[in-house]
N, C-alpha and C. Protein backbone atom coordinates (compact mmCIF):
# COMPACT_ATOMS: atom_id res chain seq x y z
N UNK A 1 0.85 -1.15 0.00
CA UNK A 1 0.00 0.00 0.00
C UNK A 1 0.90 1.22 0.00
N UNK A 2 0.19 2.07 -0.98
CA UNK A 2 1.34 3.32 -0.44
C UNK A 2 0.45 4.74 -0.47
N UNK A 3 1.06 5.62 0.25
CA UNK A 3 0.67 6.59 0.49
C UNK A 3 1.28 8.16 0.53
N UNK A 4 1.12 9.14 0.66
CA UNK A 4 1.48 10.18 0.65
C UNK A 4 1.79 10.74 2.16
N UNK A 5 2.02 11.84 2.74
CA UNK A 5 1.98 12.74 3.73
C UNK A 5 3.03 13.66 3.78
N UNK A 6 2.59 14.90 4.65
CA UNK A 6 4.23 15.81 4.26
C UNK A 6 3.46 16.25 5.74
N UNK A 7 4.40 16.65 6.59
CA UNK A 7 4.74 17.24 7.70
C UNK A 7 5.41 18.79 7.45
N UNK A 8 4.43 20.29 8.13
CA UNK A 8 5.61 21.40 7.91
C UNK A 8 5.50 22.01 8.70
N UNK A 9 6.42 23.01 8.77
CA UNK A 9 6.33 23.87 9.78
C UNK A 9 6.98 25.58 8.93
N UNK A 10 6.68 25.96 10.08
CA UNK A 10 6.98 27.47 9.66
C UNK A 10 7.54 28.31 10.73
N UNK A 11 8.82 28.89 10.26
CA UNK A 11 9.92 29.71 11.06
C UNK A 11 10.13 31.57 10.44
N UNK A 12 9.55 31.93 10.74
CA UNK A 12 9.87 33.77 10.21
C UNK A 12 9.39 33.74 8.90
N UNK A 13 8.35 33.32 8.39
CA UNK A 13 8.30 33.23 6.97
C UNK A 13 8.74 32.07 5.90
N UNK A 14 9.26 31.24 6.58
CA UNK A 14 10.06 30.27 5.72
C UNK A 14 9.18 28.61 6.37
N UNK A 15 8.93 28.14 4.87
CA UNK A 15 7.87 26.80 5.22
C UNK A 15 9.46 25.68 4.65
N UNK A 16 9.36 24.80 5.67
CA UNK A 16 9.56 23.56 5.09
C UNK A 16 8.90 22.50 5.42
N UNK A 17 9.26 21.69 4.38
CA UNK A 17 7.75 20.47 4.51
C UNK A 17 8.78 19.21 3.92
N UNK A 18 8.74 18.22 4.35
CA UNK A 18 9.33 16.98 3.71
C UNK A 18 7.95 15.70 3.31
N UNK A 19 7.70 14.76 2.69
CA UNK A 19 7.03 13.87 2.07
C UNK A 19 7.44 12.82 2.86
N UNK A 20 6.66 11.82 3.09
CA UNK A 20 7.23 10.35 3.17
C UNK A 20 6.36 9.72 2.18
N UNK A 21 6.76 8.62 1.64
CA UNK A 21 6.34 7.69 0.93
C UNK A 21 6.30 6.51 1.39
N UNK A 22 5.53 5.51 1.50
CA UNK A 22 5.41 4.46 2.19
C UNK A 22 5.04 3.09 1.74
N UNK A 23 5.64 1.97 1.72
CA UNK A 23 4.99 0.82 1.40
C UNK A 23 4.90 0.15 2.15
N UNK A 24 3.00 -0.11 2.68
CA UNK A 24 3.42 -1.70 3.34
C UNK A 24 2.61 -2.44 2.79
N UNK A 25 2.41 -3.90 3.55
CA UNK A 25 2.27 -4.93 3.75
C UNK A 25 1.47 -4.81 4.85
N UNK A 26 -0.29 -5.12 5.07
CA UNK A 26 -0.49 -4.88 6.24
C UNK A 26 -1.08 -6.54 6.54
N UNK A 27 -0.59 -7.44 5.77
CA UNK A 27 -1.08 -8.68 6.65
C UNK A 27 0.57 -9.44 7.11
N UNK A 28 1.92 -8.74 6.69
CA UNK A 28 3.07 -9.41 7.48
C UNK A 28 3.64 -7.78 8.19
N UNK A 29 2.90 -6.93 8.34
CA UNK A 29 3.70 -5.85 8.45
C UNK A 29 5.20 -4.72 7.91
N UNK A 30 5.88 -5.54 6.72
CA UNK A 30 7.09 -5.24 5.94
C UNK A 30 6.41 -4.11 5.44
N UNK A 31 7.47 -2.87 4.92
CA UNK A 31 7.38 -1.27 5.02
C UNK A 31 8.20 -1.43 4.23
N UNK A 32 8.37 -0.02 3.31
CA UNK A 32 9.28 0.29 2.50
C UNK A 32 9.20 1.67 2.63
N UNK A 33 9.89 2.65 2.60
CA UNK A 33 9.80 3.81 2.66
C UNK A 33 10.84 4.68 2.31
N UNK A 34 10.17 6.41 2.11
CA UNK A 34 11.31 7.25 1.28
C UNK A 34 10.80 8.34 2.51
N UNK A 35 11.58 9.40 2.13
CA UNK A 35 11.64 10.82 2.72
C UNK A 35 11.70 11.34 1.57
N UNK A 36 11.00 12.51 1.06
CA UNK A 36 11.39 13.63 -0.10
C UNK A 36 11.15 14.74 0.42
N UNK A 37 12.13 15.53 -0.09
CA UNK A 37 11.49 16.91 -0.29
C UNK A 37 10.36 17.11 -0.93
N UNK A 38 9.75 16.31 -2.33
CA UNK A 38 8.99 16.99 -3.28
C UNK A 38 8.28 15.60 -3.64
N UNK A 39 7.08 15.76 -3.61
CA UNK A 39 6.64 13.75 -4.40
C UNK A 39 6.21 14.59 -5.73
N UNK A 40 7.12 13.54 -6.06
CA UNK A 40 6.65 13.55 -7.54
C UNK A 40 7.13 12.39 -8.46
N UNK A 41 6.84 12.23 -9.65
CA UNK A 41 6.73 10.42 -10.25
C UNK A 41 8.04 9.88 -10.69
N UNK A 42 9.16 10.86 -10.25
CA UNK A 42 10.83 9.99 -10.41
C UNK A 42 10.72 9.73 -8.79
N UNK A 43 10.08 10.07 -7.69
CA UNK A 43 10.28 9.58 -6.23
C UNK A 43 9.13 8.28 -6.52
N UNK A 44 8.34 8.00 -7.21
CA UNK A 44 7.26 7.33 -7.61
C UNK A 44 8.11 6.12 -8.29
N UNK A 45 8.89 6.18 -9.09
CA UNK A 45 8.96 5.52 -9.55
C UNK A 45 10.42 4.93 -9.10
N UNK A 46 10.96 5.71 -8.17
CA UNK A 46 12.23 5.06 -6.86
C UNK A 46 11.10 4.01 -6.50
N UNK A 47 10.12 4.04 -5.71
CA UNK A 47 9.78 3.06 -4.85
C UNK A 47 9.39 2.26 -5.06
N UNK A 48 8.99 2.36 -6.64
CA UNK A 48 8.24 1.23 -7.51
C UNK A 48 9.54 0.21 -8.42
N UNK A 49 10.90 0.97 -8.24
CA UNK A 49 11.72 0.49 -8.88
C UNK A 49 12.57 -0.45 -7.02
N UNK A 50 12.15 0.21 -6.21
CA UNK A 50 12.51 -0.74 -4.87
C UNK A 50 11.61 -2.24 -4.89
N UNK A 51 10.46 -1.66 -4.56
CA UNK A 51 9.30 -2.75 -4.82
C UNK A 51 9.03 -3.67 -5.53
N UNK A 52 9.51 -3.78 -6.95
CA UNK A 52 10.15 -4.73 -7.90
C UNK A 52 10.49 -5.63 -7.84
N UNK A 53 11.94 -5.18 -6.98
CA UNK A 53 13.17 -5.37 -6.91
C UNK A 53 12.78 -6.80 -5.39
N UNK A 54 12.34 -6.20 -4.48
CA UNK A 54 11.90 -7.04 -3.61
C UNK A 54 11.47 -8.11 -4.07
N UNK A 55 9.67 -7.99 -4.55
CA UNK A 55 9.27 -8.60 -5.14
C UNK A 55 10.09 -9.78 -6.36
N UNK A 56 11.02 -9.68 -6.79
CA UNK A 56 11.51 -10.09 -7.97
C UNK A 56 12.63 -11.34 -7.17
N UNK A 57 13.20 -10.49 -6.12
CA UNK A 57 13.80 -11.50 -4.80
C UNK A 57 13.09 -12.74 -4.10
N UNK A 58 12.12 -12.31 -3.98
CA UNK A 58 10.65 -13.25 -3.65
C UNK A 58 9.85 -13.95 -3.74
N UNK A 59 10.19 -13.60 -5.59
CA UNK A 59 9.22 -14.67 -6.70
C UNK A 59 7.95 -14.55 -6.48
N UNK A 60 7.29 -13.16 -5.65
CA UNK A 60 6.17 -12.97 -5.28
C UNK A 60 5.27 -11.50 -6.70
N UNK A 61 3.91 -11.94 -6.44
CA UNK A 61 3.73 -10.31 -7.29
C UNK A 61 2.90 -9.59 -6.01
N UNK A 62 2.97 -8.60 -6.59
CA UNK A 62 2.93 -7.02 -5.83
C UNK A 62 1.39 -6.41 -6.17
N UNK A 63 0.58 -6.46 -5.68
CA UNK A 63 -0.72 -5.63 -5.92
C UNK A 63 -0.57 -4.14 -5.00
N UNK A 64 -0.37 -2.97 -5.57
CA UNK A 64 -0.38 -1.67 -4.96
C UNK A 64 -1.66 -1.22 -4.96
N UNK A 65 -1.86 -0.98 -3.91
CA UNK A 65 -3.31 0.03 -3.58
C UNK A 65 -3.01 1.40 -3.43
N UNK A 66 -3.43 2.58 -3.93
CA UNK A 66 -2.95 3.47 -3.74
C UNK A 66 -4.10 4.27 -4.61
N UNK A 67 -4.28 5.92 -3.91
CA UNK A 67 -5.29 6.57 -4.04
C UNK A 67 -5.06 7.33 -5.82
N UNK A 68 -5.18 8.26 -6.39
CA UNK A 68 -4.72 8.96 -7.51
C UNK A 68 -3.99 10.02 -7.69
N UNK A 69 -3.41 10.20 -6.94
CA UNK A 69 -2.60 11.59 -6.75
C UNK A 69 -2.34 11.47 -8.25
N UNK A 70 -1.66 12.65 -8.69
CA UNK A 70 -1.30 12.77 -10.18
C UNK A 70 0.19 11.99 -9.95
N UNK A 71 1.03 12.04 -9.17
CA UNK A 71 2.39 10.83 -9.53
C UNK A 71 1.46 9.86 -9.57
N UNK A 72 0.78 9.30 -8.81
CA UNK A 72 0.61 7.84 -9.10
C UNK A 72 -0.56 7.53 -10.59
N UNK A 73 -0.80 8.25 -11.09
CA UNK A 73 -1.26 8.25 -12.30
C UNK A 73 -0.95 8.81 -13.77
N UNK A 74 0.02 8.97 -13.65
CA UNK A 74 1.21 9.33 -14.58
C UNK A 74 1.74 8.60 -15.40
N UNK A 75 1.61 8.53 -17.01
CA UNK A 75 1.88 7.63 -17.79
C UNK A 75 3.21 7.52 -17.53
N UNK A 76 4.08 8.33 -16.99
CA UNK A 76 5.71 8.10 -16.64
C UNK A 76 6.20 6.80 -15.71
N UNK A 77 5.05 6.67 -15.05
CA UNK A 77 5.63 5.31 -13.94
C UNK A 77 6.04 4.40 -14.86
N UNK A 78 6.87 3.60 -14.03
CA UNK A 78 7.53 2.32 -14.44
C UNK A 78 6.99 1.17 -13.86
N UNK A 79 6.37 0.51 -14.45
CA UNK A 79 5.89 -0.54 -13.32
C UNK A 79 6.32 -2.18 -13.58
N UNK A 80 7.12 -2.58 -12.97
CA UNK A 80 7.55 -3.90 -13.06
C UNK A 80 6.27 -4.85 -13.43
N UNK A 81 6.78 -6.33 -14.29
CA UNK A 81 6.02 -7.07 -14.73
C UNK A 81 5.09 -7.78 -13.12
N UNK A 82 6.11 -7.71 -12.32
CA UNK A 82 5.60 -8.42 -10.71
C UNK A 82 5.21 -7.87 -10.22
N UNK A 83 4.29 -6.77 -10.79
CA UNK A 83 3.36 -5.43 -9.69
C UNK A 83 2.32 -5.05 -10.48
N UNK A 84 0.87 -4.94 -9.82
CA UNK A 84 0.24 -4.46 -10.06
C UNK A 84 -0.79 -3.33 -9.87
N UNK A 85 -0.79 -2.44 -10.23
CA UNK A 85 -1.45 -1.49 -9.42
C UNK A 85 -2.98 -0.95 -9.64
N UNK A 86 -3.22 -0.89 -8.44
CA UNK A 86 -4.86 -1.20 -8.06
C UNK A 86 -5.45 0.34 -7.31
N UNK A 87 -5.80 1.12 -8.33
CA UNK A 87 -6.04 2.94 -7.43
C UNK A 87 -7.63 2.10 -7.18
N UNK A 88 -7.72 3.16 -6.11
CA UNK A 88 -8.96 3.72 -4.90
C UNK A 88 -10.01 3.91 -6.10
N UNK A 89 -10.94 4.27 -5.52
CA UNK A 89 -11.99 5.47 -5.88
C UNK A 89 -11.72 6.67 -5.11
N UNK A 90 -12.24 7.69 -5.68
CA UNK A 90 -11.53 8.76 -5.48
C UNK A 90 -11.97 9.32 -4.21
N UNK A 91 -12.13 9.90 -3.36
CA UNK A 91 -12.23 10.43 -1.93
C UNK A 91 -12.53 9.35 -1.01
N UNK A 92 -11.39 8.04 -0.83
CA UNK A 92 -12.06 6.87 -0.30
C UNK A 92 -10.95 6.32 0.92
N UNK A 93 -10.06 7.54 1.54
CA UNK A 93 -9.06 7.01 1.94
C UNK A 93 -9.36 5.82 3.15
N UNK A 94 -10.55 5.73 3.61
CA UNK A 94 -10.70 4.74 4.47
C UNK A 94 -10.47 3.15 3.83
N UNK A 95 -10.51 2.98 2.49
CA UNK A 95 -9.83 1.74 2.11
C UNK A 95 -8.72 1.37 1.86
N UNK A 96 -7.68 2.49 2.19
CA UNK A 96 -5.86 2.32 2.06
C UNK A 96 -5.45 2.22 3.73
N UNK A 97 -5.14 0.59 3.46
CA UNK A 97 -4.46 0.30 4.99
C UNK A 97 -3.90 1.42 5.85
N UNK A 98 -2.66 1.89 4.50
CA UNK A 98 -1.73 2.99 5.22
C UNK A 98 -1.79 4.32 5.54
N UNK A 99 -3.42 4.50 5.17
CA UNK A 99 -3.71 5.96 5.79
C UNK A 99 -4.00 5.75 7.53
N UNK A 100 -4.31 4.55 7.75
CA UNK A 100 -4.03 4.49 9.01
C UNK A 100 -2.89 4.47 10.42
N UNK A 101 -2.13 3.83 9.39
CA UNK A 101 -0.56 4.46 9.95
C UNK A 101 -0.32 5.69 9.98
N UNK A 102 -0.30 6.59 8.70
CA UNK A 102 -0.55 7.64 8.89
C UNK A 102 -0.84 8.50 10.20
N UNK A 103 -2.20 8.08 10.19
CA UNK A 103 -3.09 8.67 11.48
C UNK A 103 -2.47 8.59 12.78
N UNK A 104 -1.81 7.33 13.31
CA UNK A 104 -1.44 6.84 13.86
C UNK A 104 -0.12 7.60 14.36
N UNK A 105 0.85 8.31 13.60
CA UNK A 105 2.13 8.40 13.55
C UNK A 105 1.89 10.00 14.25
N UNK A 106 0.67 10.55 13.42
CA UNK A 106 0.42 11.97 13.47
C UNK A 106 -0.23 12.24 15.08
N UNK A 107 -1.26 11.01 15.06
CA UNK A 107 -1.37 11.56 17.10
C UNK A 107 -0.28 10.84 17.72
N UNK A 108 0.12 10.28 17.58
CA UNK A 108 1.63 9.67 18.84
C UNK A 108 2.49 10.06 18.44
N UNK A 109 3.25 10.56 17.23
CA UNK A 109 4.40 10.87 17.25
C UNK A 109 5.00 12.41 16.28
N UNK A 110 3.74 12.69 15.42
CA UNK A 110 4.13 13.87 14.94
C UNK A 110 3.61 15.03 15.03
N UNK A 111 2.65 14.90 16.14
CA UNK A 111 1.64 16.33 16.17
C UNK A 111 2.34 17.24 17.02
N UNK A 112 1.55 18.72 17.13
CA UNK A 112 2.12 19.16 18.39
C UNK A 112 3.13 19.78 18.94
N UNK A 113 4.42 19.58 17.38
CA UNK A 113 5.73 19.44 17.25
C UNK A 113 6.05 21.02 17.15
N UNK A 114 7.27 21.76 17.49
CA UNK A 114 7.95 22.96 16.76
C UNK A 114 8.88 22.60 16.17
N UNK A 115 9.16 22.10 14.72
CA UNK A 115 10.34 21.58 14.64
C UNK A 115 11.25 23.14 13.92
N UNK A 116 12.63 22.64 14.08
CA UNK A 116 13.46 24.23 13.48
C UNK A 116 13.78 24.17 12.40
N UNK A 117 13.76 22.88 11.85
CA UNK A 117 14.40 23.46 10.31
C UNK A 117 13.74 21.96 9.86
N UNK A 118 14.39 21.62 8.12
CA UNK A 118 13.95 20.45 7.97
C UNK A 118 14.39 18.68 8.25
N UNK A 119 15.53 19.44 8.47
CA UNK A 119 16.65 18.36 9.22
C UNK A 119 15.98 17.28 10.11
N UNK A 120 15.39 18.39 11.28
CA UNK A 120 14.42 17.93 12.13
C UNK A 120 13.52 17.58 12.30
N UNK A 121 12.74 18.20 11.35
CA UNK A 121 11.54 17.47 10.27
C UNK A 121 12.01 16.07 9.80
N UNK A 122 12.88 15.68 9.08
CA UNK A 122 12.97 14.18 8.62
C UNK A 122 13.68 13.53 9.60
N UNK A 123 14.78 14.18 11.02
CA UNK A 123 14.85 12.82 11.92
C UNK A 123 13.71 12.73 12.64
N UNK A 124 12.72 13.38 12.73
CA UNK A 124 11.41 13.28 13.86
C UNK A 124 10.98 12.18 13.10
N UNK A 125 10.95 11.69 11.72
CA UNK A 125 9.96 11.35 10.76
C UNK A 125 10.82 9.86 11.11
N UNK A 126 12.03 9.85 10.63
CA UNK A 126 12.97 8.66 10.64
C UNK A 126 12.71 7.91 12.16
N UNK A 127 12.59 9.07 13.02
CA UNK A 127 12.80 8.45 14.45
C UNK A 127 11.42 7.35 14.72
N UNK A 128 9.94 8.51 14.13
CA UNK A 128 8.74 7.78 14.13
C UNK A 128 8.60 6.26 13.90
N UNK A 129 9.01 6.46 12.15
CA UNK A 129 8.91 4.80 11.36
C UNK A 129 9.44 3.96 12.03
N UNK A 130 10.56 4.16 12.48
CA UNK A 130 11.48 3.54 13.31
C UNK A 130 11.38 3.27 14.38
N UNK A 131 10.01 3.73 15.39
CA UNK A 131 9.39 2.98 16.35
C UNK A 131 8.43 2.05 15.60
N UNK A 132 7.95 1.62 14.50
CA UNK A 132 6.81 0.78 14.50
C UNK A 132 7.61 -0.69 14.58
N UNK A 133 7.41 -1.32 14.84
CA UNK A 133 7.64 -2.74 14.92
C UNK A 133 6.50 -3.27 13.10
N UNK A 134 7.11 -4.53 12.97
CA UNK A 134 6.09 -4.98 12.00
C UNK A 134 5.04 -5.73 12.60
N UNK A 135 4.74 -6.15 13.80
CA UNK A 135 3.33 -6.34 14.80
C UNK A 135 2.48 -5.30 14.71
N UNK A 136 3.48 -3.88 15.01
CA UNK A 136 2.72 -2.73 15.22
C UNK A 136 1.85 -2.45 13.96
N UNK A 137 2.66 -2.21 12.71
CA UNK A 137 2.22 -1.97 11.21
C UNK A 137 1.01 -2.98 11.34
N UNK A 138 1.31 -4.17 11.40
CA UNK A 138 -0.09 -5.25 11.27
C UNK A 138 -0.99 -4.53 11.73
N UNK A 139 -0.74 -4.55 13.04
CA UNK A 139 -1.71 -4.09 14.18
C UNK A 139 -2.83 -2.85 13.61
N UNK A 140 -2.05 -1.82 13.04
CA UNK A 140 -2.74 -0.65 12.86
C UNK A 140 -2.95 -0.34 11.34
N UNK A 141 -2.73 -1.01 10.81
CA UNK A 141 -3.30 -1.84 9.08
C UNK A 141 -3.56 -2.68 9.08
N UNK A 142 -4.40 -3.38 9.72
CA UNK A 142 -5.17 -4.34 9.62
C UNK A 142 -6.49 -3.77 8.88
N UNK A 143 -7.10 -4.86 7.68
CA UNK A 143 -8.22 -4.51 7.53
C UNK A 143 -9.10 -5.64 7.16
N UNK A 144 -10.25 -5.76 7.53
CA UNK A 144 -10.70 -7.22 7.25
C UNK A 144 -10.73 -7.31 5.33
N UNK A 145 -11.30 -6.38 4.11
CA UNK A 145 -11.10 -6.89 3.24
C UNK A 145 -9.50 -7.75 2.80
N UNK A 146 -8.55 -7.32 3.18
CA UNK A 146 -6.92 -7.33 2.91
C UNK A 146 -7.01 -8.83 3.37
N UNK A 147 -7.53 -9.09 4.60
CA UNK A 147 -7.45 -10.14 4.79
C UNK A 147 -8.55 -11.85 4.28
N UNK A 148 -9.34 -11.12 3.92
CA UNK A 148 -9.95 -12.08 3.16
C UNK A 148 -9.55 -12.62 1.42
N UNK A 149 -8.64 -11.23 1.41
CA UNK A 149 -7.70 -11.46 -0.35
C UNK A 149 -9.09 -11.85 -1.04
């Protein structure tokens, strides 16, 4: 599953905002993830060229769920023969596992915040992901369709 989010803040006039990008897995919990400055469909097509790559290690294929942002609907993606990708309907984020992580990250670990620059912005972000366990990911992407496949 993947998803979008950007975290920002603002210091004297000056916004910075960083992206994460995210892949999981919400019935073994396995994550894949980026930090950007900017999403857009060469960071789109990093994670889809990671995801592959896994997949291709695995001998497994890849069904992506993911909403329509314009990267992810961009005749530019690259999409490996072992992936398939499966968009939303459009204002439906309650059927993407990983908007719940999301949610999740934003009341326990990213709200609330003053951060000073963007530095701090992406170790707050690094520090976050980096508490989930893959129990946890299960745990809070769990969804009964996912699991009925």
């Amino acid at each position: 599953m993947s998803a979008r989010r950007s975290w920002r803040t603002r210091r004297r006039r000056n916004w910075w905002s960083q992206a994460i990008v995210r892949s999981t897995n919400p019935s073994t919990g396995e994550a894949l993830g980026l930090i950007e400055r900017r999403m857009n469909t060469p960071v789109m097509n990093d994670l889809l060229e990671n995801l592959g790559r896994r997949a291709a290690e695995r001998n497994v294929h890849v069904v992506l769920v993911w909403d329509n942002a314009g990267f992810h609907t961009s005749k530019s993606l690259r999409v490996s023969a072992n992936m398939t990708l499966l968009p939303l309907p459009p204002y439906s984020p309650e059927l993407n596992p990983v908007e719940r992580l999301w949610r999740f990250l934003r009341q326990t670990r990213l709200s609330n915040k003053a951060f000073a620059d963007r530095d701090h912005i992406e170790r707050q972000i690094v520090e976050a992901c980096a508490s989930l366990t893959q129990d946890s990911i299960r745990s809070i992407c769990r969804t009964e369709w996912v699991e009925r496949g």
